[in-house]
C-alpha atoms as a PDB file:
ATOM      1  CA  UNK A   1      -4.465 -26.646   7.736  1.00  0.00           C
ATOM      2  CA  UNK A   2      -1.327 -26.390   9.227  1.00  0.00           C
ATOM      3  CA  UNK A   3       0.544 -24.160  11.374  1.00  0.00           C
ATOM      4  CA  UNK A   4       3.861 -25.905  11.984  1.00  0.00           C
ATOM      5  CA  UNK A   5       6.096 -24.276   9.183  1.00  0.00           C
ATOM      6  CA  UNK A   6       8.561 -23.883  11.024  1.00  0.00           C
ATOM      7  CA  UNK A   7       9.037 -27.409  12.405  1.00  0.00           C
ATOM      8  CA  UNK A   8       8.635 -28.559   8.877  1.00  0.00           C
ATOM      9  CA  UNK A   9      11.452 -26.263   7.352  1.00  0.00           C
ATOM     10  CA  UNK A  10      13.713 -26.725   9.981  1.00  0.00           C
ATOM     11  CA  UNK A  11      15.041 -30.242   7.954  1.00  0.00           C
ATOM     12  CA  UNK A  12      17.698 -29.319   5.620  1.00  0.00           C
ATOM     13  CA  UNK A  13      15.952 -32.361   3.198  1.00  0.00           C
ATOM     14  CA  UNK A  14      12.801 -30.841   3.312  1.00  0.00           C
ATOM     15  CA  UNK A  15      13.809 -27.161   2.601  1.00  0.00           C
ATOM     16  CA  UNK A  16      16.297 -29.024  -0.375  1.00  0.00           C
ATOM     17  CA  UNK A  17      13.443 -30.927  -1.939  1.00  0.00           C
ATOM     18  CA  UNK A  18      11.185 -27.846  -1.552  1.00  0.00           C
ATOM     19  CA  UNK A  19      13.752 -26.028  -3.589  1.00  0.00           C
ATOM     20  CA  UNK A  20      14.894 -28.673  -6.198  1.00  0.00           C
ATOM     21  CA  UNK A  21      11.561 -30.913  -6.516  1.00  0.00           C
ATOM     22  CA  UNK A  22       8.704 -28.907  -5.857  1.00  0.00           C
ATOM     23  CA  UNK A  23      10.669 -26.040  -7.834  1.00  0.00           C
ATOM     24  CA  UNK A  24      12.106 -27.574 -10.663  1.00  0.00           C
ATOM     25  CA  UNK A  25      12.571 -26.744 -14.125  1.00  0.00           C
ATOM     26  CA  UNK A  26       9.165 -27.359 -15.807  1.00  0.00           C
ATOM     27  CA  UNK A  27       7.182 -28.496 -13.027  1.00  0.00           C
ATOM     28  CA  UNK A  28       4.154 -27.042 -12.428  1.00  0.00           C
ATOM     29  CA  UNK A  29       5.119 -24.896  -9.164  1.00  0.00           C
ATOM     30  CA  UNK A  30       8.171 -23.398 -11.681  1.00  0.00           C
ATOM     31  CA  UNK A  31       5.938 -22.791 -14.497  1.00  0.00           C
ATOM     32  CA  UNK A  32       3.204 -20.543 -12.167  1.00  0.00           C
ATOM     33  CA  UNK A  33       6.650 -18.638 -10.458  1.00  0.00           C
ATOM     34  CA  UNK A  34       7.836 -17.736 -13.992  1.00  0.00           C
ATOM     35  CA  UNK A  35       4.140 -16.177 -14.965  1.00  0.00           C
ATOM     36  CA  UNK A  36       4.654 -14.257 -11.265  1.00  0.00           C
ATOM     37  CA  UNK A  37       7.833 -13.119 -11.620  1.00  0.00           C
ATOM     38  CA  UNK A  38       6.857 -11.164 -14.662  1.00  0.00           C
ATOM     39  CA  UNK A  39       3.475  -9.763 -13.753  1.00  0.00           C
ATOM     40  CA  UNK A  40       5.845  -8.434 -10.474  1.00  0.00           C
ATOM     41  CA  UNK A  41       8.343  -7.287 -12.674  1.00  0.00           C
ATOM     42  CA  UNK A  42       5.373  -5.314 -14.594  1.00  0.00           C
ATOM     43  CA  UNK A  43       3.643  -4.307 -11.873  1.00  0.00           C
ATOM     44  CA  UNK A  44       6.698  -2.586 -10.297  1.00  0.00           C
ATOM     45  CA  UNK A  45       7.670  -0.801 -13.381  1.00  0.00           C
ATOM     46  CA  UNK A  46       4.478   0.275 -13.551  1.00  0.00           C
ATOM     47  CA  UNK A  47       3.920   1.825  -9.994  1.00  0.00           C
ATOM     48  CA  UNK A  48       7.269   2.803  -9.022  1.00  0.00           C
ATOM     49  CA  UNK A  49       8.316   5.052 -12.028  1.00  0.00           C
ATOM     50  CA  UNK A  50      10.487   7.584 -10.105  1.00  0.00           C
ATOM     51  CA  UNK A  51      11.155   6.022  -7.343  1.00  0.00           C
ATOM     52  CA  UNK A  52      12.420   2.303  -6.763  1.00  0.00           C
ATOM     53  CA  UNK A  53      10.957   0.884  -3.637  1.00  0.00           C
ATOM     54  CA  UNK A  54      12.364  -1.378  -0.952  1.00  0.00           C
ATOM     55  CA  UNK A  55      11.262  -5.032  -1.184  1.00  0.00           C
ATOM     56  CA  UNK A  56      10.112  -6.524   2.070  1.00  0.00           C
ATOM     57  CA  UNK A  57       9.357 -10.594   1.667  1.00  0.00           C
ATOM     58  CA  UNK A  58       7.186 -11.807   4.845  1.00  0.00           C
ATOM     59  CA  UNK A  59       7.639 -16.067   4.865  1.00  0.00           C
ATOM     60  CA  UNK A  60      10.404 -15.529   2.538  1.00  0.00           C
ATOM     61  CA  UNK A  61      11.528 -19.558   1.991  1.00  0.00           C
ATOM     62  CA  UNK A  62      14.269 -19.648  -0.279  1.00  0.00           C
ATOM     63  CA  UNK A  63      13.785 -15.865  -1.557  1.00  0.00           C
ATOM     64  CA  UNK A  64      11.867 -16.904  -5.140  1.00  0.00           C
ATOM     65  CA  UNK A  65       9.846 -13.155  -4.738  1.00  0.00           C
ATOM     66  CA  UNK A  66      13.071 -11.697  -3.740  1.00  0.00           C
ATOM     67  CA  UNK A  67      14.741 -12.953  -7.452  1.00  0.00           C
ATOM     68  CA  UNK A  68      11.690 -12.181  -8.940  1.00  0.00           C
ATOM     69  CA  UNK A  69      12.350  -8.277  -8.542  1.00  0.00           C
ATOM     70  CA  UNK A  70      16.407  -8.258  -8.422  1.00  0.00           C
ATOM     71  CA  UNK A  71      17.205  -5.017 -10.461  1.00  0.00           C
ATOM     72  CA  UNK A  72      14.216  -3.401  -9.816  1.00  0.00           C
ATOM     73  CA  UNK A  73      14.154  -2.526  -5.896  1.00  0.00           C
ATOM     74  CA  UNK A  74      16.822  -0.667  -3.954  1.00  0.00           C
ATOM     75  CA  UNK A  75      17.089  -2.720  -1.467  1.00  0.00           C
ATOM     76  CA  UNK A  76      15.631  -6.427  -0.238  1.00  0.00           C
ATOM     77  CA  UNK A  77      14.920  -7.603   3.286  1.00  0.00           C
ATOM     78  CA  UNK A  78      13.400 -11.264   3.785  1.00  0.00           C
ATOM     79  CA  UNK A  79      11.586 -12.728   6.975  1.00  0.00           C
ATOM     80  CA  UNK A  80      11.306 -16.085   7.860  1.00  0.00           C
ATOM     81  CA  UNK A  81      11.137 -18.423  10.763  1.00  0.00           C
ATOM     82  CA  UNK A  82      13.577 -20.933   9.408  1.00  0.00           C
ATOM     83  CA  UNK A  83      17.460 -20.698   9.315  1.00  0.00           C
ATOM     84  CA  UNK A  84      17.207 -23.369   7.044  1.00  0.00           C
ATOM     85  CA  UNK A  85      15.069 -21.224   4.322  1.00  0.00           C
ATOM     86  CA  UNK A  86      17.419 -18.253   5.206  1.00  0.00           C
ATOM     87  CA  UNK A  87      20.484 -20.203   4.295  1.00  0.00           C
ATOM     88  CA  UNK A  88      18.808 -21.885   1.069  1.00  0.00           C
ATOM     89  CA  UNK A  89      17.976 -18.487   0.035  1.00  0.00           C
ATOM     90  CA  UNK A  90      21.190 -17.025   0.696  1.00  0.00           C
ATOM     91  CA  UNK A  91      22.652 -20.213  -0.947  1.00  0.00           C
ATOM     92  CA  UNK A  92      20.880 -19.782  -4.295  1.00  0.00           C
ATOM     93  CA  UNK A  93      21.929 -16.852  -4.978  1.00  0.00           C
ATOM     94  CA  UNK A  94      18.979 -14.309  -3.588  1.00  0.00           C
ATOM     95  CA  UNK A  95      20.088 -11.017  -3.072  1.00  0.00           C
ATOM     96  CA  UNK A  96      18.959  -9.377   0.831  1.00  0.00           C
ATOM     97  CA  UNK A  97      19.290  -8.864   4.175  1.00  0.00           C
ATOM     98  CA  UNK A  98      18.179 -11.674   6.112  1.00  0.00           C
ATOM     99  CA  UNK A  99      16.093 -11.449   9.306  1.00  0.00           C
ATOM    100  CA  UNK A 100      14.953 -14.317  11.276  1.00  0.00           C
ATOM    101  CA  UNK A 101      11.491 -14.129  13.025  1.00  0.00           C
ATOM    102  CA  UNK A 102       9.800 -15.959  15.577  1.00  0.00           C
ATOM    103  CA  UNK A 103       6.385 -17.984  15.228  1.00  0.00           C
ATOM    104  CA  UNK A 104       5.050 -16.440  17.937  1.00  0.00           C
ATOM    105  CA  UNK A 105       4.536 -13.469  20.117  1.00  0.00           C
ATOM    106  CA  UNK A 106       4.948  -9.937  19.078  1.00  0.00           C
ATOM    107  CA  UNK A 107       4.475  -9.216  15.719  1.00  0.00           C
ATOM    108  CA  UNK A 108       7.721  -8.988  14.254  1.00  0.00           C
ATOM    109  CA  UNK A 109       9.396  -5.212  13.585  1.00  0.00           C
ATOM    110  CA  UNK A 110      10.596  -4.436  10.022  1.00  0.00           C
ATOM    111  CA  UNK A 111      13.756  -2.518   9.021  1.00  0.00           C
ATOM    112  CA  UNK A 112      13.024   0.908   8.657  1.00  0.00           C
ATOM    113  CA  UNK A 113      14.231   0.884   5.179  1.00  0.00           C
ATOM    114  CA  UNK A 114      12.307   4.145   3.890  1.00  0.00           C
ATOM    115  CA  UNK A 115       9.376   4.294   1.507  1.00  0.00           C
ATOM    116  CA  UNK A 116       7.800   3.317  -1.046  1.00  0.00           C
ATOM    117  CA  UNK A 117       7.900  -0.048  -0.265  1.00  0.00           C
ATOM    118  CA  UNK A 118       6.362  -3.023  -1.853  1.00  0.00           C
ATOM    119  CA  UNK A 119       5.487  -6.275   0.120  1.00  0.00           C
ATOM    120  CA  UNK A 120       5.072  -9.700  -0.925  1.00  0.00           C
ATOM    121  CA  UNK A 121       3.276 -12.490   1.470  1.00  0.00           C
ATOM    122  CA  UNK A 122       3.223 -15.772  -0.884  1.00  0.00           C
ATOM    123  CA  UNK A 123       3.161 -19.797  -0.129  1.00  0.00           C
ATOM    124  CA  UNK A 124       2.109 -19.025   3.214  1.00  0.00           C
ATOM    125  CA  UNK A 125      -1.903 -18.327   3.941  1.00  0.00           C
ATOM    126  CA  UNK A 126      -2.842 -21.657   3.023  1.00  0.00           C
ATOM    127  CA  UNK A 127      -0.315 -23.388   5.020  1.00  0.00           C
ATOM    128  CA  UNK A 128      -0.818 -21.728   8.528  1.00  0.00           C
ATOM    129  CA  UNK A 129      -3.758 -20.613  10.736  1.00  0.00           C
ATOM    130  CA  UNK A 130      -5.823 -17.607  11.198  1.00  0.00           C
ATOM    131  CA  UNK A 131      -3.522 -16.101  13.935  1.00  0.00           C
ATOM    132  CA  UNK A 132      -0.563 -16.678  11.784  1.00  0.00           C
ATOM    133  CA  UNK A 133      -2.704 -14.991   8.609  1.00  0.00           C
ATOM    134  CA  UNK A 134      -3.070 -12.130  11.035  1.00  0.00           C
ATOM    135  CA  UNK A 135       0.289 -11.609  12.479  1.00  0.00           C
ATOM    136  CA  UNK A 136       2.079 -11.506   8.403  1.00  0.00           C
ATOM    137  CA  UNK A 137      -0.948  -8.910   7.593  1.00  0.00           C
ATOM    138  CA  UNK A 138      -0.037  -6.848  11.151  1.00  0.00           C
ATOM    139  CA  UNK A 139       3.614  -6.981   9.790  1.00  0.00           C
ATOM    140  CA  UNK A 140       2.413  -5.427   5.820  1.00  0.00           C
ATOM    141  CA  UNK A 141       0.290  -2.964   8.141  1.00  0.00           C
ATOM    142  CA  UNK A 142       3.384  -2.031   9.736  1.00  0.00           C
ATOM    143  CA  UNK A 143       5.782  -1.483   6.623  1.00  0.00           C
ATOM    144  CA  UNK A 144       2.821   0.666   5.060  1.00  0.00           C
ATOM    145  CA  UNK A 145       1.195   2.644   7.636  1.00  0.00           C
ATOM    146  CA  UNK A 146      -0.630   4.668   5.197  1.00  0.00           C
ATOM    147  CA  UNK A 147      -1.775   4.253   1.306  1.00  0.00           C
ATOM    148  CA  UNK A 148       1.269   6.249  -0.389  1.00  0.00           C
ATOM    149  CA  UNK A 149       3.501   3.846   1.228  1.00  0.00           C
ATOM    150  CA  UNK A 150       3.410   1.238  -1.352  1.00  0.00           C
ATOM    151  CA  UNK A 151       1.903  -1.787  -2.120  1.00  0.00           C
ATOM    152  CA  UNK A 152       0.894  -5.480  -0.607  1.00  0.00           C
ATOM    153  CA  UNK A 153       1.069  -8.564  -3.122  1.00  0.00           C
ATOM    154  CA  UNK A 154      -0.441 -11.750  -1.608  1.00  0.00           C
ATOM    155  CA  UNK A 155      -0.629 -15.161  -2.315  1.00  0.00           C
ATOM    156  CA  UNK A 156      -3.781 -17.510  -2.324  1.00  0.00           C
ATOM    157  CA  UNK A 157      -2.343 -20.824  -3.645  1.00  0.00           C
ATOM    158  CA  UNK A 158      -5.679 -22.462  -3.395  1.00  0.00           C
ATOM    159  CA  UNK A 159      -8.402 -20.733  -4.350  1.00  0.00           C
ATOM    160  CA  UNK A 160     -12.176 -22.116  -3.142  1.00  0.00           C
ATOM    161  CA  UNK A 161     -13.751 -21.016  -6.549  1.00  0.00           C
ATOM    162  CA  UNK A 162     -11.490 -22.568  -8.715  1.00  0.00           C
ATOM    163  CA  UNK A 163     -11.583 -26.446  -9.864  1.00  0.00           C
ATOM    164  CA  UNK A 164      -9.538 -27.428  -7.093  1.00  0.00           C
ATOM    165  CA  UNK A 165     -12.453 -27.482  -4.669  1.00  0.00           C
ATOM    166  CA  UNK A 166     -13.445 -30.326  -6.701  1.00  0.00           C
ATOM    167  CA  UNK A 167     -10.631 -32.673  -4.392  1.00  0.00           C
ATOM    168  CA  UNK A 168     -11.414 -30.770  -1.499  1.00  0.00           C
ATOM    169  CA  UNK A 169     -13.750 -33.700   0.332  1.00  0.00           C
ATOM    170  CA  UNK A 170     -11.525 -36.408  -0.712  1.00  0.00           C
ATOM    171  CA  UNK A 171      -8.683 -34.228   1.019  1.00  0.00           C
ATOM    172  CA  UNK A 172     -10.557 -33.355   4.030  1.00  0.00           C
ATOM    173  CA  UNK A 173      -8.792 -33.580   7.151  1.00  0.00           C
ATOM    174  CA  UNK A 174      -5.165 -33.676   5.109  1.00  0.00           C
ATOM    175  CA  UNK A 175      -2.264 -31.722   6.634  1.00  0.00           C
ATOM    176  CA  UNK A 176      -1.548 -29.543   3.503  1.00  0.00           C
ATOM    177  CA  UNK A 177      -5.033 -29.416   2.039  1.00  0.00           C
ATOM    178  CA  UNK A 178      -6.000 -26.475   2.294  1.00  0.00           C
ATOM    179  CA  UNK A 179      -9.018 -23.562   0.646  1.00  0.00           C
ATOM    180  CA  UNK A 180      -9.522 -19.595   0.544  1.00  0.00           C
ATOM    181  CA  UNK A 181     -12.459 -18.203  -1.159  1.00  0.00           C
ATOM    182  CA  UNK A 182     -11.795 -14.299  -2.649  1.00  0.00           C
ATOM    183  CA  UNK A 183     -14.041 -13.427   0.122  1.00  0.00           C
ATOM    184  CA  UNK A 184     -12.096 -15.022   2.872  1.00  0.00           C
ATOM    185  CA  UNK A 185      -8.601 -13.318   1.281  1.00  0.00           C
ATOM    186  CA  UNK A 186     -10.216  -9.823   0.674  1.00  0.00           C
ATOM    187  CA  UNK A 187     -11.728 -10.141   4.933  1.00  0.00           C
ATOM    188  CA  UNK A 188      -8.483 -10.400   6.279  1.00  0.00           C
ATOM    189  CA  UNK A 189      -7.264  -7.665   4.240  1.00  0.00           C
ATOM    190  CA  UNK A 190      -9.546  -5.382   5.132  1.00  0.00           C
ATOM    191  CA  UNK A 191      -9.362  -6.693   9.022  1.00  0.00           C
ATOM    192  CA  UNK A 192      -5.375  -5.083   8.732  1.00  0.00           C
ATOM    193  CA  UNK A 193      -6.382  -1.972   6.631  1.00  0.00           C
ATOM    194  CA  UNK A 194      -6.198  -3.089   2.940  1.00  0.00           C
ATOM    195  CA  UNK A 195      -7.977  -2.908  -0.115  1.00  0.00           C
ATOM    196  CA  UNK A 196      -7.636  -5.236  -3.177  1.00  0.00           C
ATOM    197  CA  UNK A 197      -6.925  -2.749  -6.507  1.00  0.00           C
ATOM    198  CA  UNK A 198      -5.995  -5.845  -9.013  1.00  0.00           C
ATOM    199  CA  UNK A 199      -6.489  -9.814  -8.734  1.00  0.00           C
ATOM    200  CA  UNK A 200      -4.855 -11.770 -10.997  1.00  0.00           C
ATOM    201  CA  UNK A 201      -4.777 -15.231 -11.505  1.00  0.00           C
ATOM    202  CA  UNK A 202      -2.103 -17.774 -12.767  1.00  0.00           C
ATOM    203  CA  UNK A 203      -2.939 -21.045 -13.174  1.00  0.00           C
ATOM    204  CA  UNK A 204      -6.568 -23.087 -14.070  1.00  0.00           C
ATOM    205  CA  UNK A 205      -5.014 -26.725 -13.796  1.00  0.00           C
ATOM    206  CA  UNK A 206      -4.219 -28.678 -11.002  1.00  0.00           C
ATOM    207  CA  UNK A 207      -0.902 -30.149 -10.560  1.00  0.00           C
ATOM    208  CA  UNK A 208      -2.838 -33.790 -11.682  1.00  0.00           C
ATOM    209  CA  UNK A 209      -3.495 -31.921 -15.031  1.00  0.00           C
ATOM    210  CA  UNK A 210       0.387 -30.312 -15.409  1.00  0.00           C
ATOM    211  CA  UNK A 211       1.265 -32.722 -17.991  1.00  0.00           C
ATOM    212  CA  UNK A 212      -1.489 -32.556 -20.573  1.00  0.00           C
ATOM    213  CA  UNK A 213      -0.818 -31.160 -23.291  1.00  0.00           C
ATOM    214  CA  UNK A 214      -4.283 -30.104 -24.146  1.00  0.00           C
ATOM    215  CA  UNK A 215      -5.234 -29.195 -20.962  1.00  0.00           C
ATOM    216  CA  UNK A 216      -2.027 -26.417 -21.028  1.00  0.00           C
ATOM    217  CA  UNK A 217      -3.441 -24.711 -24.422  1.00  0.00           C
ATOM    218  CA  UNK A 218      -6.917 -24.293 -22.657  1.00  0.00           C
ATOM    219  CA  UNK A 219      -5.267 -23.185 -19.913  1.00  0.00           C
ATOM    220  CA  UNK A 220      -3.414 -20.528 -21.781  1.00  0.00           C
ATOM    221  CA  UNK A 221      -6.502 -19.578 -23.877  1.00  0.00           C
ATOM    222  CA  UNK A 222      -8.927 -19.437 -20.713  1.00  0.00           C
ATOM    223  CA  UNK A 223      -6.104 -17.210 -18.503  1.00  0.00           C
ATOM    224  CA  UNK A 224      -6.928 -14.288 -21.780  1.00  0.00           C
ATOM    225  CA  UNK A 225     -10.680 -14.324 -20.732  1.00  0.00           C
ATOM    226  CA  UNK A 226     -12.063 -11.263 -18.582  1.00  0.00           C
ATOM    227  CA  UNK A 227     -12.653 -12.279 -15.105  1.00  0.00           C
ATOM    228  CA  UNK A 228     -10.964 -16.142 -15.389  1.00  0.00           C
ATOM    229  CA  UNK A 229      -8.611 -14.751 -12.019  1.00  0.00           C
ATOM    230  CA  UNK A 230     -11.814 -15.494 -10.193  1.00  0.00           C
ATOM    231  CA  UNK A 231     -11.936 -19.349 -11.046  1.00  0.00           C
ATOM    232  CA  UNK A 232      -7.647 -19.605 -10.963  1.00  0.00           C
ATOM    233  CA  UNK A 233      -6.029 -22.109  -8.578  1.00  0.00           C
ATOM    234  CA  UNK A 234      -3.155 -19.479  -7.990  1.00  0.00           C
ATOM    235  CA  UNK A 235      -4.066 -15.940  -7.633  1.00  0.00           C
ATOM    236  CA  UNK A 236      -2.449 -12.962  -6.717  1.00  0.00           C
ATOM    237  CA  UNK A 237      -3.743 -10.109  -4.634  1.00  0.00           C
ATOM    238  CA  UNK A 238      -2.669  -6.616  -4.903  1.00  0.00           C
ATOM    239  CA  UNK A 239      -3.730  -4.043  -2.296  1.00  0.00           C
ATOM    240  CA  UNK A 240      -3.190  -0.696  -0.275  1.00  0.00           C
ATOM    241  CA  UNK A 241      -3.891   0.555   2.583  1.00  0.00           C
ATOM    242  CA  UNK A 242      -7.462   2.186   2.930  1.00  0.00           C
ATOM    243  CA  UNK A 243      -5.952   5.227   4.939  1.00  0.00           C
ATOM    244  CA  UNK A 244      -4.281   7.782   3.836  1.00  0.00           C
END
């Protein structure tokens, strides 16, 4: 586990091949944003019927959740350490206000932009520490101070249950290996506040198994079974806040 994102993304190469490789067309990072972009899309039409909400992106990278919900919000605000990400996002045509954030030190303050609000936290529990888990789940708690302000969406990009655990003693000890179990995810929710009210899952392949054809149609037939978001490699979390 690692906590130097911001070191990383710093590199204009890496934050280009993050963009263009990792992201492109087809691959299997692309193929997993497409399926999230339209359960968001759903899942904001769904909860914000009268009212569109503000879109706040915590660890926003090159502003993939902010595209994901252009049209639909009334205004977009992203967060991230990097200028790099910030001008990538900016670059490729992602539509907010950009606000960079420390690493470190007091958890950062978000625009008071009004309510509802809806908050997205993804790529980033895996690939940081608990402190840094913390501090993005302080800054949700802080855009939604109580349970009519909106929702929380976050990202578990390698989930413990799922077949991916398989690889996870060969990759012990590796930089950007990393595990959360549902349990682990739904503690440090509650630790801030929060309450899951839907999981949903994405993905049952690993990357290794992206380009099988047969593996894809079982993945596609076992993603329609009740309860297969609990054995997903890519899972989304959607919670509020406990208070009212």
């Amino acid at each position: 586990m690692t906590s130097d994102y911001t070191a990383v993304f710093q590199d204009a190469e890496a934050v280009e091949k993050y963009e263009t490789v990792t992201y492109a067309p087809d691959s299997y990072a692309s193929r997993i944003n497409d399926r999230q972009r339209d359960y968001l899309r759903s899942l904001v039409r769904r909860e914000f019927v009268e009212n569109p909400p503000v879109h706040h992106d915590f660890a926003c990278g090159t502003g993939r959740a902010i595209r994901a919900l252009h049209g639909l919000v009334r205004e977009a605000h992203g967060y991230d350490t990097s200028a790099e990400m910030l001008a990538k996002a900016a670059d490729v045509g992602s539509r907010a206000y950009w606000h960079r954030v420390t690493g470190d030190g007091p958890v950062p303050q978000p625009v008071a932009a009004g309510f509802p609000a809806v908050v997205t936290i993804f790529r980033l529990l895996l690939n940081v520490n608990e402190g840094v888990r913390d501090r993005a789940l302080a800054f949700a708690a802080k855009v939604l101070p109580h349970r009519g302000s909106g929702l929380l969406v976050v990202e578990n990009h390698g989930n413990a249950g799922s077949v991916r655990h398989l690889r996870a003693r060969r990759h012990d000890g590796e930089r950007w290996f990393a595990e959360l179990s549902h349990t682990q995810v739904e503690k440090l929710l509650e630790r801030h506040g929060f309450e899951i009210v839907e999981r949903r899952g994405f993905s049952m392949l690993t990357p290794s198994l992206h380009d099988n054809r047969m593996a894809r149609l079982a993945d596609a037939a076992a993603r329609r079974l009740p309860g297969s978001d609990g054995y997903a490699v890519n899972v989304l979390y959607t919670a509020r806040r406990i208070h009212a």
